[in-house]
PDB file of N, CA and C in Angstrom:
ATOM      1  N   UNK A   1      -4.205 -18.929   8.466  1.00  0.00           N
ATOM      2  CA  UNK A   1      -3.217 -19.935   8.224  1.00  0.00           C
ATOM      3  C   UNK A   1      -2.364 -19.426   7.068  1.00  0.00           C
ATOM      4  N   UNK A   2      -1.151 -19.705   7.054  1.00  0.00           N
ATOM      5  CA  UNK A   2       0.185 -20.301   7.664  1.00  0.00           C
ATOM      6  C   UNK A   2      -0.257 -19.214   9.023  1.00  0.00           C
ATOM      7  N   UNK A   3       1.079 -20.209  10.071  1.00  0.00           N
ATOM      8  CA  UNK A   3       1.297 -19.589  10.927  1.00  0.00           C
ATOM      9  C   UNK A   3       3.008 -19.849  11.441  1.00  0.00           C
ATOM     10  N   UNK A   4       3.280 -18.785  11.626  1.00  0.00           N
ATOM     11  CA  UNK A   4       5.101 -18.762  11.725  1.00  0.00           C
ATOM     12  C   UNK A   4       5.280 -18.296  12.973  1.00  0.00           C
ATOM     13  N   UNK A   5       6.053 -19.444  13.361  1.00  0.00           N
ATOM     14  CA  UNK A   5       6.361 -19.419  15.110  1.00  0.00           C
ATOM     15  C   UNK A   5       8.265 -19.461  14.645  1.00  0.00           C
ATOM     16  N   UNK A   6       9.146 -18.308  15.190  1.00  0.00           N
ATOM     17  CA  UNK A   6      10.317 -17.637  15.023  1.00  0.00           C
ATOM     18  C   UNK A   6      10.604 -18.356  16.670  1.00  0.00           C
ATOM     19  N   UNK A   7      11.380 -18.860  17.126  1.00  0.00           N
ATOM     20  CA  UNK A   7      11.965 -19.121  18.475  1.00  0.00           C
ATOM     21  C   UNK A   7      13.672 -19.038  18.458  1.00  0.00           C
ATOM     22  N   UNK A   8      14.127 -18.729  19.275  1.00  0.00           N
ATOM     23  CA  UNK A   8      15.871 -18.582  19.290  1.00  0.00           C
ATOM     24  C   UNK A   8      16.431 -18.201  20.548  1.00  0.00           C
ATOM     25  N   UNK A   9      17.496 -18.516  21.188  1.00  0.00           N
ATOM     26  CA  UNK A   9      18.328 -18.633  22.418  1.00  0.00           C
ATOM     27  C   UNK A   9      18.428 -17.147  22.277  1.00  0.00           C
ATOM     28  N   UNK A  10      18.647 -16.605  23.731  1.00  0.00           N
ATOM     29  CA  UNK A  10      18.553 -15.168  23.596  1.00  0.00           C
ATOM     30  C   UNK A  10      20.319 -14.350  23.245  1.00  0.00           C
ATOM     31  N   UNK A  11      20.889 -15.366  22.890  1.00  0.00           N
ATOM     32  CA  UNK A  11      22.451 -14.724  22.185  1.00  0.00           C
ATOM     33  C   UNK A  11      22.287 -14.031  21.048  1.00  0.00           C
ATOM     34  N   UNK A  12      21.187 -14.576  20.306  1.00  0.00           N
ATOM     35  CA  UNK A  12      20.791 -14.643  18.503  1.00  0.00           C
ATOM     36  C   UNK A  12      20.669 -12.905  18.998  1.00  0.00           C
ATOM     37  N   UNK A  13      21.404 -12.694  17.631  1.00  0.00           N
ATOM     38  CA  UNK A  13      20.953 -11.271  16.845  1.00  0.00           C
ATOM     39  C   UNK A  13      20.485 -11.066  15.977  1.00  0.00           C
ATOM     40  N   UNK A  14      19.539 -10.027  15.736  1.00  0.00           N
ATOM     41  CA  UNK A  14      19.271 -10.057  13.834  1.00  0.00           C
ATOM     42  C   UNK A  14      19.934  -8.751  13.488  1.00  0.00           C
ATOM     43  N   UNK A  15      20.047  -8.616  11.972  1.00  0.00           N
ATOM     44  CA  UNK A  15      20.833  -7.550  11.518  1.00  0.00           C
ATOM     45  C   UNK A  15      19.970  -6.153  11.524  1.00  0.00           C
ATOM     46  N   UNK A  16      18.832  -6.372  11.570  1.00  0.00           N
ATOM     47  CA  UNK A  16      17.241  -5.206  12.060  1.00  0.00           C
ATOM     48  C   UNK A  16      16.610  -5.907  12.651  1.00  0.00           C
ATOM     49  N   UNK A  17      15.239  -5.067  13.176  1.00  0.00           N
ATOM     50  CA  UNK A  17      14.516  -5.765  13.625  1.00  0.00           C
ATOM     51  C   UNK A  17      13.447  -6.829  13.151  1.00  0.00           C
ATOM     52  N   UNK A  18      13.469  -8.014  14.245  1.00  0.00           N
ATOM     53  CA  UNK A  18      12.491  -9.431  13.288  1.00  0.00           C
ATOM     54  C   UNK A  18      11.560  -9.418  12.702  1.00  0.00           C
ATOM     55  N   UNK A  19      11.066  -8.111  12.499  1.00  0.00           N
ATOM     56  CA  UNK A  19       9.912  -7.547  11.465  1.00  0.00           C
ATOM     57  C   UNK A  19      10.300  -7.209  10.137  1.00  0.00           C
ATOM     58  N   UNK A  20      11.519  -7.118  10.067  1.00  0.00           N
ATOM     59  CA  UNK A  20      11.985  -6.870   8.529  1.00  0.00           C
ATOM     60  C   UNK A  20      11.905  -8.583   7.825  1.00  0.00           C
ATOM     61  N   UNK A  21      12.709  -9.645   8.894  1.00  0.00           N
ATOM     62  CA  UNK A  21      12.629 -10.822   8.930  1.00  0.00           C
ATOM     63  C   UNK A  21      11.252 -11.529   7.990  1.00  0.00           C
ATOM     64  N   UNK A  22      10.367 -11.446   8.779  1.00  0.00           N
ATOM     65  CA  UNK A  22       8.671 -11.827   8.676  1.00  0.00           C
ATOM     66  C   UNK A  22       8.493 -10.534   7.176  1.00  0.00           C
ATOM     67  N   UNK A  23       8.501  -9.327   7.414  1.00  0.00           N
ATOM     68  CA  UNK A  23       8.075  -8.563   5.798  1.00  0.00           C
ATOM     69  C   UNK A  23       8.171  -9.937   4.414  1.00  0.00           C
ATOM     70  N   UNK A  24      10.104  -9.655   5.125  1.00  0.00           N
ATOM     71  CA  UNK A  24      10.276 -10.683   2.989  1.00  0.00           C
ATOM     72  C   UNK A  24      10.176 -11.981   3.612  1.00  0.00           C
ATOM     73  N   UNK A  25       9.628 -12.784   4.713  1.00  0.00           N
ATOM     74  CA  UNK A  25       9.259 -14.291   4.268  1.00  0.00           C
ATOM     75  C   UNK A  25       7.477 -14.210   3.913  1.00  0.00           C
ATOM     76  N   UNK A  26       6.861 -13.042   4.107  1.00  0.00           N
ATOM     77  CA  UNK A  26       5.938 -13.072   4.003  1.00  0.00           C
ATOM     78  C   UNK A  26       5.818 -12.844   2.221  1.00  0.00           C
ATOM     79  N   UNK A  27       6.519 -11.503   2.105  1.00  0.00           N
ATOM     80  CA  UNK A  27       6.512 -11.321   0.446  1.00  0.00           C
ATOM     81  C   UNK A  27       7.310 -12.813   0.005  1.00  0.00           C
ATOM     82  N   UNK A  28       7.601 -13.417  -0.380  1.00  0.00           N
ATOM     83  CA  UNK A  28       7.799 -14.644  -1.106  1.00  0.00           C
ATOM     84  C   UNK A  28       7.120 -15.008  -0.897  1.00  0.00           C
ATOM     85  N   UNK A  29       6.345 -15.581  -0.056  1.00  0.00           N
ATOM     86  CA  UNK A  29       5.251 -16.386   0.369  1.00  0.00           C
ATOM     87  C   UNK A  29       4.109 -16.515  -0.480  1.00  0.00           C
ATOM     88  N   UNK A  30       3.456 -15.285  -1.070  1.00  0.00           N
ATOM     89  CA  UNK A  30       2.788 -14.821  -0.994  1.00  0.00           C
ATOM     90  C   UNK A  30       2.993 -14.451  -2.941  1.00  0.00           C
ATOM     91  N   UNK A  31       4.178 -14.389  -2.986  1.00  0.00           N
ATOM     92  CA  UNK A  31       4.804 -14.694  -4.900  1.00  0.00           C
ATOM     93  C   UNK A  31       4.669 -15.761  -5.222  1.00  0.00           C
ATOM     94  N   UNK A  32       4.322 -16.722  -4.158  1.00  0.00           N
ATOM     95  CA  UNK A  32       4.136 -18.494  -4.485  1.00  0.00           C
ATOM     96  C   UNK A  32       2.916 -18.465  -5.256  1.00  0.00           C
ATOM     97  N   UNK A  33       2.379 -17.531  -4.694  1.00  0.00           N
ATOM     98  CA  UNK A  33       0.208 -17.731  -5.241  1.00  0.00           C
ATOM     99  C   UNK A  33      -0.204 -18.794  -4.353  1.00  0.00           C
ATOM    100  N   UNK A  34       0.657 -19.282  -3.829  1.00  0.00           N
ATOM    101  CA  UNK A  34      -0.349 -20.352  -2.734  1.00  0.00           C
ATOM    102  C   UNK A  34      -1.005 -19.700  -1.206  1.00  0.00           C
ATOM    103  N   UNK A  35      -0.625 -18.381  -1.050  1.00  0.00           N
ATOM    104  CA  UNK A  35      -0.910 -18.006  -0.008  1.00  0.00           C
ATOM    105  C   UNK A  35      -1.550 -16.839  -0.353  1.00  0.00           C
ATOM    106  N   UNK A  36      -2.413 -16.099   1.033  1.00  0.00           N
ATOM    107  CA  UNK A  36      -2.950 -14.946   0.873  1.00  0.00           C
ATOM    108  C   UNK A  36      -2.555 -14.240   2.154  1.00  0.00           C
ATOM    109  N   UNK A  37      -1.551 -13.019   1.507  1.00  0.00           N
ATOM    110  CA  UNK A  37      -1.152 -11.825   2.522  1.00  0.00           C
ATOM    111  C   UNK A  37      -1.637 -11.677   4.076  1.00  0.00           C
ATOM    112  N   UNK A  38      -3.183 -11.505   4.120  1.00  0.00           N
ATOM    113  CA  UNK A  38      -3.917 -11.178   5.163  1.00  0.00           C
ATOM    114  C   UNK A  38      -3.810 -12.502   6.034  1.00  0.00           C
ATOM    115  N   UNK A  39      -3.423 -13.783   5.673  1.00  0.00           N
ATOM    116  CA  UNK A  39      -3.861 -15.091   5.934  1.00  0.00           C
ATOM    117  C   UNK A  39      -2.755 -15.539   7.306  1.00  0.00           C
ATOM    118  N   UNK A  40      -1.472 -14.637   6.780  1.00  0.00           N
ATOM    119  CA  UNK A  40       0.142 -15.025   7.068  1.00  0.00           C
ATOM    120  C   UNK A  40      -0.043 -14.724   8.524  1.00  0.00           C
ATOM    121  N   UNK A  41       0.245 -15.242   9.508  1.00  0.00           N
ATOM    122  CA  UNK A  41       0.268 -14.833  10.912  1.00  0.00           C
ATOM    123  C   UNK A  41       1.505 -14.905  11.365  1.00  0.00           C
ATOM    124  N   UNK A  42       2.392 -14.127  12.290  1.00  0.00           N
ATOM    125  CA  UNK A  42       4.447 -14.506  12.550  1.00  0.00           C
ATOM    126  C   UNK A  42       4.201 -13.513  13.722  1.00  0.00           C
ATOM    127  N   UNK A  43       5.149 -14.731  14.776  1.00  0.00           N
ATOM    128  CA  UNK A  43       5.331 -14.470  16.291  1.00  0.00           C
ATOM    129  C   UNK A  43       6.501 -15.314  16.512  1.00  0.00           C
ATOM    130  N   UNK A  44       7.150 -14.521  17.431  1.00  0.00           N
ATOM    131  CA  UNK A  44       8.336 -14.373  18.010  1.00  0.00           C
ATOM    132  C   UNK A  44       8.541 -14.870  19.612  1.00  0.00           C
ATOM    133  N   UNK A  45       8.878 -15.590  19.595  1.00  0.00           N
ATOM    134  CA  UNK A  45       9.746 -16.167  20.867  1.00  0.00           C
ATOM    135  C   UNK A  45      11.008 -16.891  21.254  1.00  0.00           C
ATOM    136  N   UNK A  46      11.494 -15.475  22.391  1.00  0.00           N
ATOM    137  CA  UNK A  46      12.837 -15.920  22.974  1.00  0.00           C
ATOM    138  C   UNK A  46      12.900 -16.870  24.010  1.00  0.00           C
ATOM    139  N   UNK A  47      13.778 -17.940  24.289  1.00  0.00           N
ATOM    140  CA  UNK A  47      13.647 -18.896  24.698  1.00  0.00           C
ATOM    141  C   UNK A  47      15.055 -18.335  25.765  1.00  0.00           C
ATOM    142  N   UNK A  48      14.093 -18.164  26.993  1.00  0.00           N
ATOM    143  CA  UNK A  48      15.144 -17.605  27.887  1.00  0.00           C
ATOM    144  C   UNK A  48      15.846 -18.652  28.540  1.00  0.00           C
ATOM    145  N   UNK A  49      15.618 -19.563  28.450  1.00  0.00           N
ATOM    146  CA  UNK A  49      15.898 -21.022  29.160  1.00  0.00           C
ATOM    147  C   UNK A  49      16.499 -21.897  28.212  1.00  0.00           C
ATOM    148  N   UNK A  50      17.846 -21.990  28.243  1.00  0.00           N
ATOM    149  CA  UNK A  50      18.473 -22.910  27.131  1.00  0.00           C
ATOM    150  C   UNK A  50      19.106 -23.798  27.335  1.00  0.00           C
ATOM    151  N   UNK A  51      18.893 -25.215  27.010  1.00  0.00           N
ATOM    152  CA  UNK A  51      20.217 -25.772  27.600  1.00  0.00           C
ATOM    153  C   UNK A  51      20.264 -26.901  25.756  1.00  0.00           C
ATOM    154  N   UNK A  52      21.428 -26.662  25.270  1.00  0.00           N
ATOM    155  CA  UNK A  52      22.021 -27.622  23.902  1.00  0.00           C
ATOM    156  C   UNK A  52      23.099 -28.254  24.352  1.00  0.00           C
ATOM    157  N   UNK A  53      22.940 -29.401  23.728  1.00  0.00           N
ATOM    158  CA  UNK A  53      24.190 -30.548  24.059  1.00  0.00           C
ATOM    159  C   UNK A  53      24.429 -30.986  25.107  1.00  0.00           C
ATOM    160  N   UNK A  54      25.716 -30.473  25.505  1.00  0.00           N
ATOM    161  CA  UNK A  54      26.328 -30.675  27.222  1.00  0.00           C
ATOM    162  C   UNK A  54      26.328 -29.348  27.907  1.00  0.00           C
ATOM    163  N   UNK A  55      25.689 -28.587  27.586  1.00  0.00           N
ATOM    164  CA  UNK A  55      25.086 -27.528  28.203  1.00  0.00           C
ATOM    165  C   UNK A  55      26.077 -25.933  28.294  1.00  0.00           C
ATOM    166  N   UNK A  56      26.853 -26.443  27.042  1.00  0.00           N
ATOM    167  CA  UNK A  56      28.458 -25.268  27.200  1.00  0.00           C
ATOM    168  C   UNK A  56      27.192 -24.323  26.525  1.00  0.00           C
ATOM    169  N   UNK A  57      27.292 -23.062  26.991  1.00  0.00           N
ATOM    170  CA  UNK A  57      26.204 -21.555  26.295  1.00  0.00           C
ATOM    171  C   UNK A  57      27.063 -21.280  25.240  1.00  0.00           C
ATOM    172  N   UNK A  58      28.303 -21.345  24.976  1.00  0.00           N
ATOM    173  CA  UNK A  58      28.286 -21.278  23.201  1.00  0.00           C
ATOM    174  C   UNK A  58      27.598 -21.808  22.525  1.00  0.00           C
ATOM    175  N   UNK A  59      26.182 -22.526  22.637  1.00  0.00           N
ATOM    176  CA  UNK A  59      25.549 -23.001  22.083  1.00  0.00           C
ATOM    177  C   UNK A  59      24.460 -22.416  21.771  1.00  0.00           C
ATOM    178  N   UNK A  60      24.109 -22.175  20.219  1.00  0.00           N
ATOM    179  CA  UNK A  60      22.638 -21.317  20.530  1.00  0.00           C
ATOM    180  C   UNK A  60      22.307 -22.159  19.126  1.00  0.00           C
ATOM    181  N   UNK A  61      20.795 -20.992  19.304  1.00  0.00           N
ATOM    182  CA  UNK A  61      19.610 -21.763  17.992  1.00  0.00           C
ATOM    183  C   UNK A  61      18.936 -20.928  17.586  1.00  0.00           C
ATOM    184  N   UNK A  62      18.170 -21.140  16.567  1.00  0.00           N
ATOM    185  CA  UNK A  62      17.194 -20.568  15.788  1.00  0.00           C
ATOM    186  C   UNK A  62      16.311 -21.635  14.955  1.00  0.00           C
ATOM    187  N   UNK A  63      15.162 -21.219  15.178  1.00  0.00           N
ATOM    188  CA  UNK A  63      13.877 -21.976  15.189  1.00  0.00           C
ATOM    189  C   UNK A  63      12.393 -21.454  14.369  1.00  0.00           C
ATOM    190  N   UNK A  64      12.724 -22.007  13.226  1.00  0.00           N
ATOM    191  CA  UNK A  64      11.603 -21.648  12.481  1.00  0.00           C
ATOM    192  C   UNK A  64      10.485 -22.489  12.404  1.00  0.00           C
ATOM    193  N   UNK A  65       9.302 -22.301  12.616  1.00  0.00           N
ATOM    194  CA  UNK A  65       8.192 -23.617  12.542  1.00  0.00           C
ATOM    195  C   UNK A  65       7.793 -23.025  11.699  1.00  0.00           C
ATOM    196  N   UNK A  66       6.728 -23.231  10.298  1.00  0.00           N
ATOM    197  CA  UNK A  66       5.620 -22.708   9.172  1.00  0.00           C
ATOM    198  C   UNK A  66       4.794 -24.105   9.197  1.00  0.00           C
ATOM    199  N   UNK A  67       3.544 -23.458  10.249  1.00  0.00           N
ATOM    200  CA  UNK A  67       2.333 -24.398   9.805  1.00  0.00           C
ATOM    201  C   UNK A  67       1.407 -23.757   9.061  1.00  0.00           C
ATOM    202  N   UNK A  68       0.952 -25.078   8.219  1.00  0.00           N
ATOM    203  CA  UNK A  68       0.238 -24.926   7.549  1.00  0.00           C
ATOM    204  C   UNK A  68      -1.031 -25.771   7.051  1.00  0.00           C
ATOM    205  N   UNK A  69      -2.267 -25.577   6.667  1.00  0.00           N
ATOM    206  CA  UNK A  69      -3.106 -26.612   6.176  1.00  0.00           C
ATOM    207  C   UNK A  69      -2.392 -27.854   5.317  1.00  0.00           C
ATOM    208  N   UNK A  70      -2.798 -28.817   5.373  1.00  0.00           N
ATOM    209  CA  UNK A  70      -2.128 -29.884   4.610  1.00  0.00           C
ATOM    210  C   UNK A  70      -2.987 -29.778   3.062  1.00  0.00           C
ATOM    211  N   UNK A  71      -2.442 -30.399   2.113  1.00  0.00           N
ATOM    212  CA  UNK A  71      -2.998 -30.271   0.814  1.00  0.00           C
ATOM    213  C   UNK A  71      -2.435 -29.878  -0.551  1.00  0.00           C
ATOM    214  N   UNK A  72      -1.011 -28.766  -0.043  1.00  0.00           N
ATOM    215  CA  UNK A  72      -0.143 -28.534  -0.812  1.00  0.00           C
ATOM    216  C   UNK A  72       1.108 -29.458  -1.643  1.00  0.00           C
ATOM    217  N   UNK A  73       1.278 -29.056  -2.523  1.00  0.00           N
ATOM    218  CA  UNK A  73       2.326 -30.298  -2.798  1.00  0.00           C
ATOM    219  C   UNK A  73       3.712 -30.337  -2.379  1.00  0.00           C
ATOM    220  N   UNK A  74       4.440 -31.554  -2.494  1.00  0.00           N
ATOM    221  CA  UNK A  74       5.486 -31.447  -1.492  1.00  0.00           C
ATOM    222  C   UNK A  74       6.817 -30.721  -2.344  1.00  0.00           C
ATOM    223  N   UNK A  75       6.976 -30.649  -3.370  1.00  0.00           N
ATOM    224  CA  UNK A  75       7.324 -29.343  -4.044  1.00  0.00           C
ATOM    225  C   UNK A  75       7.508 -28.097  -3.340  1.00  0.00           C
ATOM    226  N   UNK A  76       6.411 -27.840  -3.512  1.00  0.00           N
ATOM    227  CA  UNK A  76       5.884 -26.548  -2.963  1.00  0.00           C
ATOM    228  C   UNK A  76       6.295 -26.081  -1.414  1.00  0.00           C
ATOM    229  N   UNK A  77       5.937 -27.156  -0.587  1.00  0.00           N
ATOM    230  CA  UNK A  77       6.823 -26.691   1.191  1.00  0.00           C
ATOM    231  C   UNK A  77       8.111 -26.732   0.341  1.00  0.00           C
ATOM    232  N   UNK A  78       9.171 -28.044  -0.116  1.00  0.00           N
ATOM    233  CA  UNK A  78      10.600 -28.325   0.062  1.00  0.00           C
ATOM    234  C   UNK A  78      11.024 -26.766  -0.022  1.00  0.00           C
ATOM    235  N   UNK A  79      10.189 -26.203  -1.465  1.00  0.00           N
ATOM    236  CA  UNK A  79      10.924 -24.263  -1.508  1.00  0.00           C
ATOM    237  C   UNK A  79      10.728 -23.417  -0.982  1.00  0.00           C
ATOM    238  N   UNK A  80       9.626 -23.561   0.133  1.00  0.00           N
ATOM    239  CA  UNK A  80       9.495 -22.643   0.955  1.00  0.00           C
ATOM    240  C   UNK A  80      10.598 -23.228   2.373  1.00  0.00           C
ATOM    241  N   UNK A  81      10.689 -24.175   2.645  1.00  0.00           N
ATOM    242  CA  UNK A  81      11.370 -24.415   4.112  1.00  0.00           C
ATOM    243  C   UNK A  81      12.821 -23.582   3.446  1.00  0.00           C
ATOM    244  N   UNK A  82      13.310 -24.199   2.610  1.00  0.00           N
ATOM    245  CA  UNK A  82      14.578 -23.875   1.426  1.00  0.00           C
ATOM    246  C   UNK A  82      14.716 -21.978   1.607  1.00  0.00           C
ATOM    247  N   UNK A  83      13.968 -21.781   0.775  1.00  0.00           N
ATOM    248  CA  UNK A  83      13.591 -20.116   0.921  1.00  0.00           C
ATOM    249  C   UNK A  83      13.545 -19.720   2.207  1.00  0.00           C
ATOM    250  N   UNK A  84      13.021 -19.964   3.214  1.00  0.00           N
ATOM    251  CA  UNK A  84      12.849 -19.728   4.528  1.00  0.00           C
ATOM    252  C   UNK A  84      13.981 -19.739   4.994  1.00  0.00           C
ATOM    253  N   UNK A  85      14.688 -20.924   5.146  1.00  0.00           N
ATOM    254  CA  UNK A  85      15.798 -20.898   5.435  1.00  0.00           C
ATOM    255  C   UNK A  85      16.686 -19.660   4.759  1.00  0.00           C
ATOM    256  N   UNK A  86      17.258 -19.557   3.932  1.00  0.00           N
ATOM    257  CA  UNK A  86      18.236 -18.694   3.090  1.00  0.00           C
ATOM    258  C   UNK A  86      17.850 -17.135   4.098  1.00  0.00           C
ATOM    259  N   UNK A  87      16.273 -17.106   3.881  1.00  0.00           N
ATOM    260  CA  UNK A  87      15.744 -15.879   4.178  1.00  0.00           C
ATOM    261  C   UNK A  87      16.315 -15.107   5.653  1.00  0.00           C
ATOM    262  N   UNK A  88      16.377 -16.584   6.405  1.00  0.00           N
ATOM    263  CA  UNK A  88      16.842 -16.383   8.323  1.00  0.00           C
ATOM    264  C   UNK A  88      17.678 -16.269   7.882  1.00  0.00           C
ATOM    265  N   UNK A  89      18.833 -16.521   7.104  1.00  0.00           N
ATOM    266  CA  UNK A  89      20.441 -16.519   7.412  1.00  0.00           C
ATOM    267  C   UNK A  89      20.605 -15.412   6.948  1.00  0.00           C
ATOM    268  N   UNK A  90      20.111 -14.519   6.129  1.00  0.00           N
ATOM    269  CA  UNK A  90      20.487 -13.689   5.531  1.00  0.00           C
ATOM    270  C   UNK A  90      20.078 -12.350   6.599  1.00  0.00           C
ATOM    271  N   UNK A  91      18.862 -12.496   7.630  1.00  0.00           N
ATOM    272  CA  UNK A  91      18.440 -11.701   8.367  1.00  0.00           C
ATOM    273  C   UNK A  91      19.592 -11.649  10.000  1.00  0.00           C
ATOM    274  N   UNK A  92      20.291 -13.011  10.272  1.00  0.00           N
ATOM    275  CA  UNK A  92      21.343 -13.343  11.123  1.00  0.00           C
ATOM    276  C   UNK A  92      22.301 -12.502  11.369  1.00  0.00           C
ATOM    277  N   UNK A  93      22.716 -12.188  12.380  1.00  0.00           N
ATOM    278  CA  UNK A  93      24.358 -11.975  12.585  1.00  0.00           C
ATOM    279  C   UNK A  93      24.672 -12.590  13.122  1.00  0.00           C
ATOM    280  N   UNK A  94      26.214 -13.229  12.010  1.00  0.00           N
ATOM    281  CA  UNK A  94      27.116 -13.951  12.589  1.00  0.00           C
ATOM    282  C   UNK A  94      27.523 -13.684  13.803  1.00  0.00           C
ATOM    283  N   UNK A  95      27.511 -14.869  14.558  1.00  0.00           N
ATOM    284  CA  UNK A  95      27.976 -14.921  15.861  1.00  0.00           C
ATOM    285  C   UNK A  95      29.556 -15.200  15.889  1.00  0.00           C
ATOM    286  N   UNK A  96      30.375 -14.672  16.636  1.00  0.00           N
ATOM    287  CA  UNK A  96      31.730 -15.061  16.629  1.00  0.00           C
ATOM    288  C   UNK A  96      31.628 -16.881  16.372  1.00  0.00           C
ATOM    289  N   UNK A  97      33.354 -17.127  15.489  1.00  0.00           N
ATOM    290  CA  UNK A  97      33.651 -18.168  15.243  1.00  0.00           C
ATOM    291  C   UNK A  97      33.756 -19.264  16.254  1.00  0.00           C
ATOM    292  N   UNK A  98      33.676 -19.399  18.087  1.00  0.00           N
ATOM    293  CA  UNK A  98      33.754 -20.518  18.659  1.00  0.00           C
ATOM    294  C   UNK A  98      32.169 -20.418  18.987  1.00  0.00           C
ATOM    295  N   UNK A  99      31.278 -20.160  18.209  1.00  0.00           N
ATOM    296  CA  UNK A  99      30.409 -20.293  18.798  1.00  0.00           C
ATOM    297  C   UNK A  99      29.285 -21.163  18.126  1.00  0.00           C
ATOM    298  N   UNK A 100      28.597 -21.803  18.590  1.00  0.00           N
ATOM    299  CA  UNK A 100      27.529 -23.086  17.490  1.00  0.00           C
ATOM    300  C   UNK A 100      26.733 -22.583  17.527  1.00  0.00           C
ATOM    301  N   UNK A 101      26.167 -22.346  16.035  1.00  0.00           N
ATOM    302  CA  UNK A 101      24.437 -21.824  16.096  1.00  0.00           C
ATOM    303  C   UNK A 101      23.599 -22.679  14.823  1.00  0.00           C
ATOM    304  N   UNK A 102      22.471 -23.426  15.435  1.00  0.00           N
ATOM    305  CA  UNK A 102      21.969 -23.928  14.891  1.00  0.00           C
ATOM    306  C   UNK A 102      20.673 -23.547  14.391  1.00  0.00           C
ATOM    307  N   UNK A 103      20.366 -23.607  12.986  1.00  0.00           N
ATOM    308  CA  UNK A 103      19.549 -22.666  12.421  1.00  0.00           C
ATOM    309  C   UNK A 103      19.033 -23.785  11.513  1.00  0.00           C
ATOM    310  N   UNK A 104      17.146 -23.896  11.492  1.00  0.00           N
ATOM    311  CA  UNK A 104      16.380 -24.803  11.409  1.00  0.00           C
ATOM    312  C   UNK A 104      15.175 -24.384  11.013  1.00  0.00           C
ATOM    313  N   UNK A 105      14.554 -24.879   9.908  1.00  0.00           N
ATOM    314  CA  UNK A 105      13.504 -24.342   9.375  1.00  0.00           C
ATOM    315  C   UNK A 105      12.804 -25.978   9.414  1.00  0.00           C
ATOM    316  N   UNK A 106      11.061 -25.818  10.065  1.00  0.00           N
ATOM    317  CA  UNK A 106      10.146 -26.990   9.787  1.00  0.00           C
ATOM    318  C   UNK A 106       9.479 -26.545   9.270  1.00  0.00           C
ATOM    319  N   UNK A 107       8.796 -27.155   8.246  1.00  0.00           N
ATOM    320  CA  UNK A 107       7.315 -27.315   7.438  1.00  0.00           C
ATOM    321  C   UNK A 107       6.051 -27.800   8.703  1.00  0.00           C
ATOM    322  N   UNK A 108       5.295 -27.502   8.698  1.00  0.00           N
ATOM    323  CA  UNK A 108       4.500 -28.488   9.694  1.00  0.00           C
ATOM    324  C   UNK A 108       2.973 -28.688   8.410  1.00  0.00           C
ATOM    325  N   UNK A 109       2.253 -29.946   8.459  1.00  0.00           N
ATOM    326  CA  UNK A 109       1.025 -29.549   7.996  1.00  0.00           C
ATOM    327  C   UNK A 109       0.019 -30.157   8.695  1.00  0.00           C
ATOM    328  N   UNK A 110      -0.824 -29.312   8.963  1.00  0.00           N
ATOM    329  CA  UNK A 110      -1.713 -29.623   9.872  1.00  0.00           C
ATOM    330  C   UNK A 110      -3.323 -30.156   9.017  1.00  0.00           C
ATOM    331  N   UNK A 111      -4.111 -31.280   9.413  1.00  0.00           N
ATOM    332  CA  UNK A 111      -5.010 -31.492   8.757  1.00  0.00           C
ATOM    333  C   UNK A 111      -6.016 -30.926   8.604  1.00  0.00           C
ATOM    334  N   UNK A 112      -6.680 -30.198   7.184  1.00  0.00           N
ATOM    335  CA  UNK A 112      -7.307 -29.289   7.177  1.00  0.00           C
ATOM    336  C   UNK A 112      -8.534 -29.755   8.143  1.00  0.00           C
ATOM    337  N   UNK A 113      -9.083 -30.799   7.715  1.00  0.00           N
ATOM    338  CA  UNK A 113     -10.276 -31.235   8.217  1.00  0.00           C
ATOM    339  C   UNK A 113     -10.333 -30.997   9.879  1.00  0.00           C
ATOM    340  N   UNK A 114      -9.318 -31.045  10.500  1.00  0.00           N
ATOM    341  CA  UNK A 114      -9.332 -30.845  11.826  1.00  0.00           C
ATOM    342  C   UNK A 114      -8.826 -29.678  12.670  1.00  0.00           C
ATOM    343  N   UNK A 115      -9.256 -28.394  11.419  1.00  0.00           N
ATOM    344  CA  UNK A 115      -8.641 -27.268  11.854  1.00  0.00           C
ATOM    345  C   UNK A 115      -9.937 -26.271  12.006  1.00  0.00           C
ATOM    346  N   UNK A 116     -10.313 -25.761  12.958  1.00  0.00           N
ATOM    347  CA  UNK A 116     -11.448 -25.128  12.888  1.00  0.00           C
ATOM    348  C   UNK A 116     -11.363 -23.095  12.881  1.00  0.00           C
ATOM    349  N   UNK A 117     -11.908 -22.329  12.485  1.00  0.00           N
ATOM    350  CA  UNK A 117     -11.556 -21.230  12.569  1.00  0.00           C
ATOM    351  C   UNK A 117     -12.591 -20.229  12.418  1.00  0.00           C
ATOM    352  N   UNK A 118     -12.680 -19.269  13.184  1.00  0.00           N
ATOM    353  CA  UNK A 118     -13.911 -18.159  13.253  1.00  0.00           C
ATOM    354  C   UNK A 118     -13.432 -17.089  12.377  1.00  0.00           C
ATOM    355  N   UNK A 119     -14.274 -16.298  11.648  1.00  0.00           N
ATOM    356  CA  UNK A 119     -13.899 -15.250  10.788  1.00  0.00           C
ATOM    357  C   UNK A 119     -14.505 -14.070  10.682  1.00  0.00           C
TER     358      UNK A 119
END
């Protein structure tokens, strides 16, 4: 745990590949002291099937989920979704100007008590 689920319409570009992406959200992460390196899990899925709004394909997205055990303070997610965010836009290429791209970072927290895990 965390676990980072990356999803986006298949228009999205990144400026390298989404592994450079995941490197520095992992290094911040991980400068918090609330997390541990080995712990960080990040997967990628293109969402070949899109339909936004009224269904015009100038429409695209980007989709960050970060779950995590619950317990942390709410501090603590607001600067990581925050950070997270900054982090995708900065990894982005702009898409030409008629085009909508919506770019979205969630916190999720999941209850520890009901999270089970083999090691």
């Amino acid at each position: 745990m965390p676990h980072c689920v990356l999803e986006y319409s298949p228009q999205i570009k990144f400026k390298s590949d989404f592994k450079s992406f995941f490197k520095e959200l992992h290094s911040y992460m991980v400068s918090t002291d609330h997390f541990e390196e080995r712990s960080i899990k990040s997967r990628v899925r293109i969402a070949d099937e899109v339909f936004m709004g009224d269904g015009d394909s100038s429409q695209s997205f980007v989709y960050l989920q970060i779950s995590l055990l619950s317990g942390r303070p709410k501090e603590i997610l607001k600067d990581l979704s925050s950070k997270a965010l900054s982090i995708l836009d900065s990894h982005l290429e702009k898409l030409s100007s008629d085009t909508y791209i919506s770019v979205t970072v969630e916190i999720r927290e999941m209850e520890a008590t009901l999270h089970s895990k083999l090691e």
